[in-house]
Protein backbone atom coordinates (compact mmCIF):
# COMPACT_ATOMS: atom_id res chain seq x y z
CA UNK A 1 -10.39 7.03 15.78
CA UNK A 2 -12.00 4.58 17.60
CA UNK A 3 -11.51 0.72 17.30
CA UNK A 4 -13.52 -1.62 17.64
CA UNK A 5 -11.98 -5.38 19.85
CA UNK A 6 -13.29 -8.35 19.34
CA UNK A 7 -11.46 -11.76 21.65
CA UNK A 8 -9.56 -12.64 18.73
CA UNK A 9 -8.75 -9.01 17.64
CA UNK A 10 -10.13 -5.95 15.62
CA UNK A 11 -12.61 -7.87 13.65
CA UNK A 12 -14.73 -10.92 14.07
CA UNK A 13 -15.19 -14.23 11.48
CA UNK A 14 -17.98 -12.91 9.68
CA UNK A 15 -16.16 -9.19 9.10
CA UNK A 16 -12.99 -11.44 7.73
CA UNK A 17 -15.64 -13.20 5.42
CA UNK A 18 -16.48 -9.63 4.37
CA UNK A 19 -12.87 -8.35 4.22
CA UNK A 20 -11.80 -11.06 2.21
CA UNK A 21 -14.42 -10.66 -0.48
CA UNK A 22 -14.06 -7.55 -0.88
CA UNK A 23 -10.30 -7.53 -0.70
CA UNK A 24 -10.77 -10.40 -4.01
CA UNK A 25 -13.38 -7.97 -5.13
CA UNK A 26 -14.08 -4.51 -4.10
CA UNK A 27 -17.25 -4.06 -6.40
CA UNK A 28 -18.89 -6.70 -5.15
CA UNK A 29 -22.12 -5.81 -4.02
CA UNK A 30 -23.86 -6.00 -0.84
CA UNK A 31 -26.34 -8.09 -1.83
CA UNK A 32 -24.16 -11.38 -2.72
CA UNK A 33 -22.05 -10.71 0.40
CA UNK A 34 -24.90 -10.77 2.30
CA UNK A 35 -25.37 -14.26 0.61
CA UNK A 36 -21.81 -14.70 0.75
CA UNK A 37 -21.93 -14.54 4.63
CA UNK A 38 -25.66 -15.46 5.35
CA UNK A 39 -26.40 -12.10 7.37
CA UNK A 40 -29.22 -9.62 5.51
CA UNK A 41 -27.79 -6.48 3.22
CA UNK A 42 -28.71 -4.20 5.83
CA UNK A 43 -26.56 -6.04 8.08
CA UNK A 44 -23.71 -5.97 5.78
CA UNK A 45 -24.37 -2.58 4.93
CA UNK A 46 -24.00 -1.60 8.77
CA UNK A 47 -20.52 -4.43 9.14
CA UNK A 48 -18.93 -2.41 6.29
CA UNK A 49 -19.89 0.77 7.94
CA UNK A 50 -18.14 0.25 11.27
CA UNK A 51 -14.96 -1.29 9.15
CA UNK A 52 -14.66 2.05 7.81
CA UNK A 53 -15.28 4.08 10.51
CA UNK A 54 -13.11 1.85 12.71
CA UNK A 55 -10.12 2.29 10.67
CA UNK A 56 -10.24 -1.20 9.50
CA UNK A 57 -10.99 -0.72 5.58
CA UNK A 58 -9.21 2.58 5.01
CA UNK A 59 -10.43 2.81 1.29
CA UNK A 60 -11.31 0.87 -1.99
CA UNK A 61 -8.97 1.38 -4.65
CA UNK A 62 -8.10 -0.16 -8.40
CA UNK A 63 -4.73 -1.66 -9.35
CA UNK A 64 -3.48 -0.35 -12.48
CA UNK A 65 -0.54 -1.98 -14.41
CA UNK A 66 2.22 0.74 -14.82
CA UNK A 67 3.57 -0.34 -17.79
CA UNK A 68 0.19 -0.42 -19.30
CA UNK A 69 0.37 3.29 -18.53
CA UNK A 70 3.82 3.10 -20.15
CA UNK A 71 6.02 2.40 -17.32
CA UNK A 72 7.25 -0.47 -17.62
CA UNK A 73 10.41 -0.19 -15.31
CA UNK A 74 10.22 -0.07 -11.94
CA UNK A 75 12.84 0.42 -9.05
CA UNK A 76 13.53 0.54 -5.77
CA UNK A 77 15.41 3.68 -4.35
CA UNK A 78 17.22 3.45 -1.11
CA UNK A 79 18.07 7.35 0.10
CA UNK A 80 20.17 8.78 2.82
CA UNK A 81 19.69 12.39 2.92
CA UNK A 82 23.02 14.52 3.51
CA UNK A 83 23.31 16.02 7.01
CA UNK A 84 20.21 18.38 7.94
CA UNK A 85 18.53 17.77 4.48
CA UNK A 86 16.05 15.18 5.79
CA UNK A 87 12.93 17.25 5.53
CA UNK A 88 14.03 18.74 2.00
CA UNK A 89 14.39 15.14 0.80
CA UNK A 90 11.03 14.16 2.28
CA UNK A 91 9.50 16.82 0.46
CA UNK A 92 11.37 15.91 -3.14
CA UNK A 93 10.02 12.52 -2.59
CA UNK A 94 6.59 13.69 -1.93
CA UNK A 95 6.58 15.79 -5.38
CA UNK A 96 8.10 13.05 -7.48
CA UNK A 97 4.94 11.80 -9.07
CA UNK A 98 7.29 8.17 -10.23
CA UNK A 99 7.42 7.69 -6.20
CA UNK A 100 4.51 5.41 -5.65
CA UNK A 101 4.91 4.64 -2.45
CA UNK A 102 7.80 5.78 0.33
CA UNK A 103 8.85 4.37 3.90
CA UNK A 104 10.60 6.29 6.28
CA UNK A 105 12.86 3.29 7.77
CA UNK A 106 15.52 2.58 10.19
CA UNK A 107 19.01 1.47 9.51
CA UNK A 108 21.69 3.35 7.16
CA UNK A 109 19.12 5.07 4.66
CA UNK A 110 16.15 7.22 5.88
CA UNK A 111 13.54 6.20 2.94
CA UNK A 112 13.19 2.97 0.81
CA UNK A 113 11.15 4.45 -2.02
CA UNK A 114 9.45 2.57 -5.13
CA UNK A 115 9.08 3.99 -8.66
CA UNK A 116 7.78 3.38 -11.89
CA UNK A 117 9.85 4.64 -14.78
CA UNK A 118 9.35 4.91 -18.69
CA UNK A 119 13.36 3.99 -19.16
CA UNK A 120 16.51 3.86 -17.30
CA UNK A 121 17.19 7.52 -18.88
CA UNK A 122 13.77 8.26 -16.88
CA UNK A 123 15.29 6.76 -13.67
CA UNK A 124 18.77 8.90 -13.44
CA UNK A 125 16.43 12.03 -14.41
CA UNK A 126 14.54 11.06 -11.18
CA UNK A 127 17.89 10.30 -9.10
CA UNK A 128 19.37 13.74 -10.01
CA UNK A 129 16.06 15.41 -8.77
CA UNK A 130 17.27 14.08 -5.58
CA UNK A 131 20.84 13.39 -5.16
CA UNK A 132 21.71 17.35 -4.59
CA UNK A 133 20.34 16.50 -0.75
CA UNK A 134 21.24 13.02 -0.57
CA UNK A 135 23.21 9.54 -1.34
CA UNK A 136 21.36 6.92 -3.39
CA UNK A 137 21.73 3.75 -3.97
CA UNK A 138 19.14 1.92 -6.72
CA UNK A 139 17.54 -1.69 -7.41
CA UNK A 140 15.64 -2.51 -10.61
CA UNK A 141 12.53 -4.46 -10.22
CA UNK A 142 13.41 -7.66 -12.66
CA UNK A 143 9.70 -9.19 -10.98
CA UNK A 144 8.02 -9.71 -8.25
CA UNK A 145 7.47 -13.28 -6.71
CA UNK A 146 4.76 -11.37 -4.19
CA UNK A 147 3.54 -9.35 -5.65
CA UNK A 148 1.35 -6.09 -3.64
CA UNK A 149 -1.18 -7.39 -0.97
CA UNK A 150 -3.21 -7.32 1.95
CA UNK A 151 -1.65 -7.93 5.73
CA UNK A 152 -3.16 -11.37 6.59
CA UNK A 153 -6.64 -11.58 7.57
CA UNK A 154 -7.68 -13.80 10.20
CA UNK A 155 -4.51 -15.74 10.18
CA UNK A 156 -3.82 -16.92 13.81
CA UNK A 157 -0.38 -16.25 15.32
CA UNK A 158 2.59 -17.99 14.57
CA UNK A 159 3.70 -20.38 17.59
């Protein structure tokens, strides 16, 4: 995939306008961020295509409360697979439809994944789905202070 450099990186002021609004709004249409920005819709139209293409807006998405769904526990799994069981483990994780999201990581454990659970009967049902091929070790999300969100957009580096 090609990108796209700009002086002050992969995107310029006006595709940060764009970015932004969308990233506060991903419905918005093309019309007001044409306004938003002062360039015409076609314009915008063609900004938003080269994002995309570029790599730079990988997708548009909704955010969906999990305990509106009826999880309302969440939890942070930390897992060290046992000797030669990494791929089995990756593969667990992948088919564990409370894994929302999964990092491969360096240090003593091999993944940091986060789920969403009905109950902490629902979590150990999840844990012994795994522990066979590895070592766990488990965090319950009491809140979150930061909560999900975009890397920084046009935020100049720290000195």
């Amino acid at each position: 995939m090609k990108r796209l450099r700009y002086e002050n990186g992969p995107v310029d002021p006006v595709d940060m306008k764009i970015l932004r609004a969308l990233a506060d709004d991903a419905r918005v249409s093309v019309a007001e961020l044409a306004r938003l920005v002062g360039l015409s819709a076609p314009s915008v139209s063609e900004r938003i295509r080269r994002l995309e293409e570029n790599g730079v807006i990988a997708g548009y998405t909704v955010r969906i409360d999990a305990a509106g769904l009826g999880l309302p526990l969440s939890a942070w799994l930390r897992v060290r697979p046992l000797p030669g069981e990494l791929q089995q483990v990756a593969e667990i994780l992948r088919g564990l439809p409370e894994i929302v999201e999964c990092d491969r990581v360096t240090g003593e454990d091999c993944f940091i994944a986060k789920a969403h659970l009905r109950s902490v009967e629902h979590l150990e049902q999840v844990i012994d789905r795994i522990i066979p091929f590895a070592m766990t070790n488990t965090a319950i999300v009491q809140s979150s202070p930061v909560e999900r969100r975009l890397p920084p957009i046009g935020v100049p580096d720290a000195a």
